[in-house]
Protein backbone atom coordinates (compact mmCIF):
# COMPACT_ATOMS: atom_id res chain seq x y z
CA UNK A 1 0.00 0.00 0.00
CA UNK A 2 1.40 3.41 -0.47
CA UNK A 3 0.99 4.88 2.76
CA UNK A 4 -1.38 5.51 5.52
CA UNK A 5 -4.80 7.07 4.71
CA UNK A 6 -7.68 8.50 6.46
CA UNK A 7 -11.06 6.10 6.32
CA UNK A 8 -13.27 8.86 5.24
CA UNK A 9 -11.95 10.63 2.45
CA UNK A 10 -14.11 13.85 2.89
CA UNK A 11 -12.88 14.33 6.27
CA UNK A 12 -9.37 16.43 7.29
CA UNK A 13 -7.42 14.62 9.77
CA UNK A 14 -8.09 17.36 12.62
CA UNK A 15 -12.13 16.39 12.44
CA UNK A 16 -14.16 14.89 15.77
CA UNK A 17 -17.18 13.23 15.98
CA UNK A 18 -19.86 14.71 17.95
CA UNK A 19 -22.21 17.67 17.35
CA UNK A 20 -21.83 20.55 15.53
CA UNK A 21 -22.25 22.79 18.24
CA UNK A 22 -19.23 21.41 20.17
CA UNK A 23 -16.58 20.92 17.72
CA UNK A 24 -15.69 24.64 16.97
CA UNK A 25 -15.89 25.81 20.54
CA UNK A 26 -13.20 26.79 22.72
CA UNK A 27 -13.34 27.47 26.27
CA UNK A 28 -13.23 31.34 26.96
CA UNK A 29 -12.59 32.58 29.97
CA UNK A 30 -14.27 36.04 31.21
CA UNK A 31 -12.65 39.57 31.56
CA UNK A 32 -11.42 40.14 34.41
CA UNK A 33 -13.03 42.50 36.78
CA UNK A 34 -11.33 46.10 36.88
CA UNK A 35 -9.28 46.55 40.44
CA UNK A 36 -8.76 50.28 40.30
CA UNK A 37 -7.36 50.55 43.79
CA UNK A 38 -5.19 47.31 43.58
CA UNK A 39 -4.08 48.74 39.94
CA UNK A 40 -2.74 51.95 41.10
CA UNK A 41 -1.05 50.46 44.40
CA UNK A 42 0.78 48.49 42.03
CA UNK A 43 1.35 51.15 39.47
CA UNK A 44 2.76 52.91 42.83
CA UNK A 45 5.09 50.66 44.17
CA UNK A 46 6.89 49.72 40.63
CA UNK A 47 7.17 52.77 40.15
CA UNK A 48 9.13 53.84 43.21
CA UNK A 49 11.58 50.40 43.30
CA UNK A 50 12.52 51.47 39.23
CA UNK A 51 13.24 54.83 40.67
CA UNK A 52 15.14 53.76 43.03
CA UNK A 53 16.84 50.95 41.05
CA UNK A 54 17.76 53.61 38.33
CA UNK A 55 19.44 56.14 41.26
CA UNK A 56 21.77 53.47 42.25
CA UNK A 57 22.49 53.07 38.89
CA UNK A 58 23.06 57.14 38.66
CA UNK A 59 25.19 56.90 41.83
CA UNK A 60 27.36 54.31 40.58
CA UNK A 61 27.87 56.21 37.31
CA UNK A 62 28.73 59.35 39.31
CA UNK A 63 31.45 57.28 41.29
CA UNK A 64 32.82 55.98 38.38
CA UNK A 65 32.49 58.58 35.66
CA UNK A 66 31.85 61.87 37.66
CA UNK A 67 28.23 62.44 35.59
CA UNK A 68 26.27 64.22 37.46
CA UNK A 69 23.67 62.73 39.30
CA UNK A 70 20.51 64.45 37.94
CA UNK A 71 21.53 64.11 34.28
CA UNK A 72 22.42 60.25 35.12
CA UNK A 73 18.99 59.74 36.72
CA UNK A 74 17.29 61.49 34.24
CA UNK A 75 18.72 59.93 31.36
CA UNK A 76 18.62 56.08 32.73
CA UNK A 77 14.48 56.76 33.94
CA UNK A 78 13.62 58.13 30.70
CA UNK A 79 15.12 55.46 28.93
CA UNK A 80 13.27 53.03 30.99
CA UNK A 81 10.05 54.88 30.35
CA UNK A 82 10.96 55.10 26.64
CA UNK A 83 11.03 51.46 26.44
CA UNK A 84 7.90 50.79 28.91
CA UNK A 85 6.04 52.59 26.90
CA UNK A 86 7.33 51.06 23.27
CA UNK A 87 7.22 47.24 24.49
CA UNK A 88 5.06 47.27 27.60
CA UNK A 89 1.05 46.39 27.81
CA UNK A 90 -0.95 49.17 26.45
CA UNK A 91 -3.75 48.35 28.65
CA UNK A 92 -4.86 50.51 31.98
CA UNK A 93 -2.55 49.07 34.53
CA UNK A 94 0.21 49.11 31.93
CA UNK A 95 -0.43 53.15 30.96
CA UNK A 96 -0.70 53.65 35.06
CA UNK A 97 2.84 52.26 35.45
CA UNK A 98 4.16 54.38 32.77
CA UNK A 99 2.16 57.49 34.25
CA UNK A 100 4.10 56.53 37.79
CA UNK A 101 7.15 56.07 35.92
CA UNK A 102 6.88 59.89 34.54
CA UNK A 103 5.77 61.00 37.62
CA UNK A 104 8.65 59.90 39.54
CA UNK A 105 11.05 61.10 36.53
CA UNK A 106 10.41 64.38 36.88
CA UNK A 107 10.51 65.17 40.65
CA UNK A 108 13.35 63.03 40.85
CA UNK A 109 15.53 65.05 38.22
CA UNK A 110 14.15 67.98 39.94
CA UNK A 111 14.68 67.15 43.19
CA UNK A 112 18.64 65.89 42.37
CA UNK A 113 18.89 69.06 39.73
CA UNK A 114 18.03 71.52 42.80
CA UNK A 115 20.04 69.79 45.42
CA UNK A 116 23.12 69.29 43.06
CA UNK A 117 25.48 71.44 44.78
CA UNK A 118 24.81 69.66 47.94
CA UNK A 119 26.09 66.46 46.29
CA UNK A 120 29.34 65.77 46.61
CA UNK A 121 31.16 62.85 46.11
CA UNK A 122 34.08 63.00 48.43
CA UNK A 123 37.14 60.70 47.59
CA UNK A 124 38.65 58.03 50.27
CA UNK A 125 41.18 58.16 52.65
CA UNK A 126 42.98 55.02 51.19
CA UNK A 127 46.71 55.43 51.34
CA UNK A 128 48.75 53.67 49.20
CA UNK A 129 50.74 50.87 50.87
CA UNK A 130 54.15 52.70 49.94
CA UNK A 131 52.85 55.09 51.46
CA UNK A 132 52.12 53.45 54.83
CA UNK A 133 55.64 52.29 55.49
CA UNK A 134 57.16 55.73 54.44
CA UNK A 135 58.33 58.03 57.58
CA UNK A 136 56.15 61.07 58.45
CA UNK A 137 57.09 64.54 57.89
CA UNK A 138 57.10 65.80 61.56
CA UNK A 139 55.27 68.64 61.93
């Protein structure tokens, strides 16, 4: 024989007995319910941890590169926003989080921008090990 073939030739391979009102139906599930409150406690909290996940990373780019803080901060948060906003949900809890996001962008740059003279990023005390064993100038 040439191969293996279906019993009923008017059939596709994918078709089920039973009745017609069964076959094509899938099993959908209902909207959920909208949680306004839970939404924008949510929409809070994310918000403030990427803020404060994105000023680390502006401190450690001060320490390392001398940028200053509220351009660093800035820069990183609206990049993350940027992106949210491109690749995230588009639904309501997903535009709240973005909303948070912008929120929290812009009184943090202001905030750091009008405290910038007050930041100051003092180097360490570490002596070098030459230096250590060296004799001291008496004064």
């Amino acid at each position: 024989m040439a191969g293996k073939r279906f019993t009923v030739r008017g059939r596709s391979i994918r078709w089920r007995e039973g009745r017609y009102r069964q076959r094509g139906r899938r099993l959908q599930t209902r909207p959920l319910r909208p949680r306004p409150v839970l939404d924008t406690l949510i929409a809070i909290g994310v918000s403030l941890f990427a803020g404060g996940l994105v000023f680390c990373m502006a401190l450690l780019l001060l320490g390392a590169h001398k940028v200053p803080l509220h351009f660093g901060y800035g820069a990183i948060l609206g990049g993350v926003i940027a992106c949210s906003f491109v690749f995230g949900p588009r639904d309501r809890p997903g535009l709240m989080v973005v909303g948070g996001l912008v929120v929290v962008w812009v009184l943090g740059t202001a905030v750091l921008y009008a405290s910038r003279d007050q930041i100051v990023l003092r180097p360490h005390e570490h002596r070098s090990a030459a230096a250590g064993s060296a004799p001291r100038k008496a004064d």
